[in-house]
Every structure is written in structure tokens, then in C-alpha cells.
Protein backbone atom coordinates (compact mmCIF):
# COMPACT_ATOMS: atom_id res chain seq x y z
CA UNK A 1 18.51 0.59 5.70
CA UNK A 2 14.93 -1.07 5.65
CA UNK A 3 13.70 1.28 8.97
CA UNK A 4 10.04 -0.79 8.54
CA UNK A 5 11.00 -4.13 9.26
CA UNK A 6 12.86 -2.73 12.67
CA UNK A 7 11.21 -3.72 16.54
CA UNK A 8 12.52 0.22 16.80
CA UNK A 9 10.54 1.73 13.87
CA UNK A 10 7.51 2.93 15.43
CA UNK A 11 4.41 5.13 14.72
CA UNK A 12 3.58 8.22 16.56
CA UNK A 13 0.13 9.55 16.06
CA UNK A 14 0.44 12.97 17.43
CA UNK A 15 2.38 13.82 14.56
CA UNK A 16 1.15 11.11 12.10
CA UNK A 17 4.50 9.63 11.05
CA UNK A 18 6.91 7.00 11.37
CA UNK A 19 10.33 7.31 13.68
CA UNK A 20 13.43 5.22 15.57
CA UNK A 21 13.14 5.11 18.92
CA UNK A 22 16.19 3.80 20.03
CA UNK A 23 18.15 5.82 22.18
CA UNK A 24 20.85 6.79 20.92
CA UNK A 25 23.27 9.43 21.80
CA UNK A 26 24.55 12.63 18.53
CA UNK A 27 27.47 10.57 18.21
CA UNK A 28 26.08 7.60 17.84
CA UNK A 29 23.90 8.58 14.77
CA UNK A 30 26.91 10.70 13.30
CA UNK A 31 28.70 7.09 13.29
CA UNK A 32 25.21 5.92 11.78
CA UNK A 33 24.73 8.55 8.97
CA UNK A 34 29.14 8.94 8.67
CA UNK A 35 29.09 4.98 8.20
CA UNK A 36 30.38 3.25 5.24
CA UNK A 37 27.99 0.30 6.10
CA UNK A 38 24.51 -0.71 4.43
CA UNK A 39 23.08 -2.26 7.87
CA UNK A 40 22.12 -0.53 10.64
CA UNK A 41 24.10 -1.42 14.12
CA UNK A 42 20.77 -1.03 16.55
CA UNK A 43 18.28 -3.38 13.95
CA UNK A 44 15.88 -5.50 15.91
CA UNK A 45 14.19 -7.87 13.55
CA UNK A 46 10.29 -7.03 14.62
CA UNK A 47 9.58 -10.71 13.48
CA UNK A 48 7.23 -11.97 16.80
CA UNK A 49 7.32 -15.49 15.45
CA UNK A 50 11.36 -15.91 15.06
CA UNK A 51 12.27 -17.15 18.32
CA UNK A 52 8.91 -20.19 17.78
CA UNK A 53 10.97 -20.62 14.50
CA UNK A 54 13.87 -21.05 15.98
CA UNK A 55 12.65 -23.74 18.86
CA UNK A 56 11.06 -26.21 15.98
């Protein structure tokens, strides 16, 4: 999973490091870390310029 490129992936500077904030329930990231897939199911492409991308 490539955590850095997700909207979700963010930085928290009371404790200096990096972490998901989606909210997601323990079964939900037993399905996540359990999974046989490569992708994750709550990525958000952080890429601001996409949707401008997408209109041209």
C-alpha cells in the first residue's frame, strides 16, 4: 500500500509521525491487514489538481 500518496495519510506533530485517519471500525482494518489484496479499500488519491485534469 503506498500510505503517502493517500488524502487520509496525514502528519501529526504532537507525536512527530505520519498516520491514517480514516475512521474505520477493528473489523474493518482486520479485513484490511487479513486481505489478500495489494490496494487499499479507503485510498483517496491526495492529487488537488485531478478533478482540473479531468474537466480539460
Amino acid at each position: 500500500m503506498n500510505c503517502s500518496e493517500c488524502a487520509y495519510y496525514e502528519y501529526d506533530d504532537e507525536d512527530e509521525s505520519y498516520y491514517c485517519s480514516v475512521d474505520m471500525d477493528e473489523d474493518d482494518y482486520a479485513r484490511l491487514m487479513m486481505g489478500s489484496r495489494d490496494a487499499c479499500p479507503f485510498f483517496r488519491s491526495d492529487d488537488e489538481y485531478a478533478v482540473v485534469r479531468h474537466q480539460m
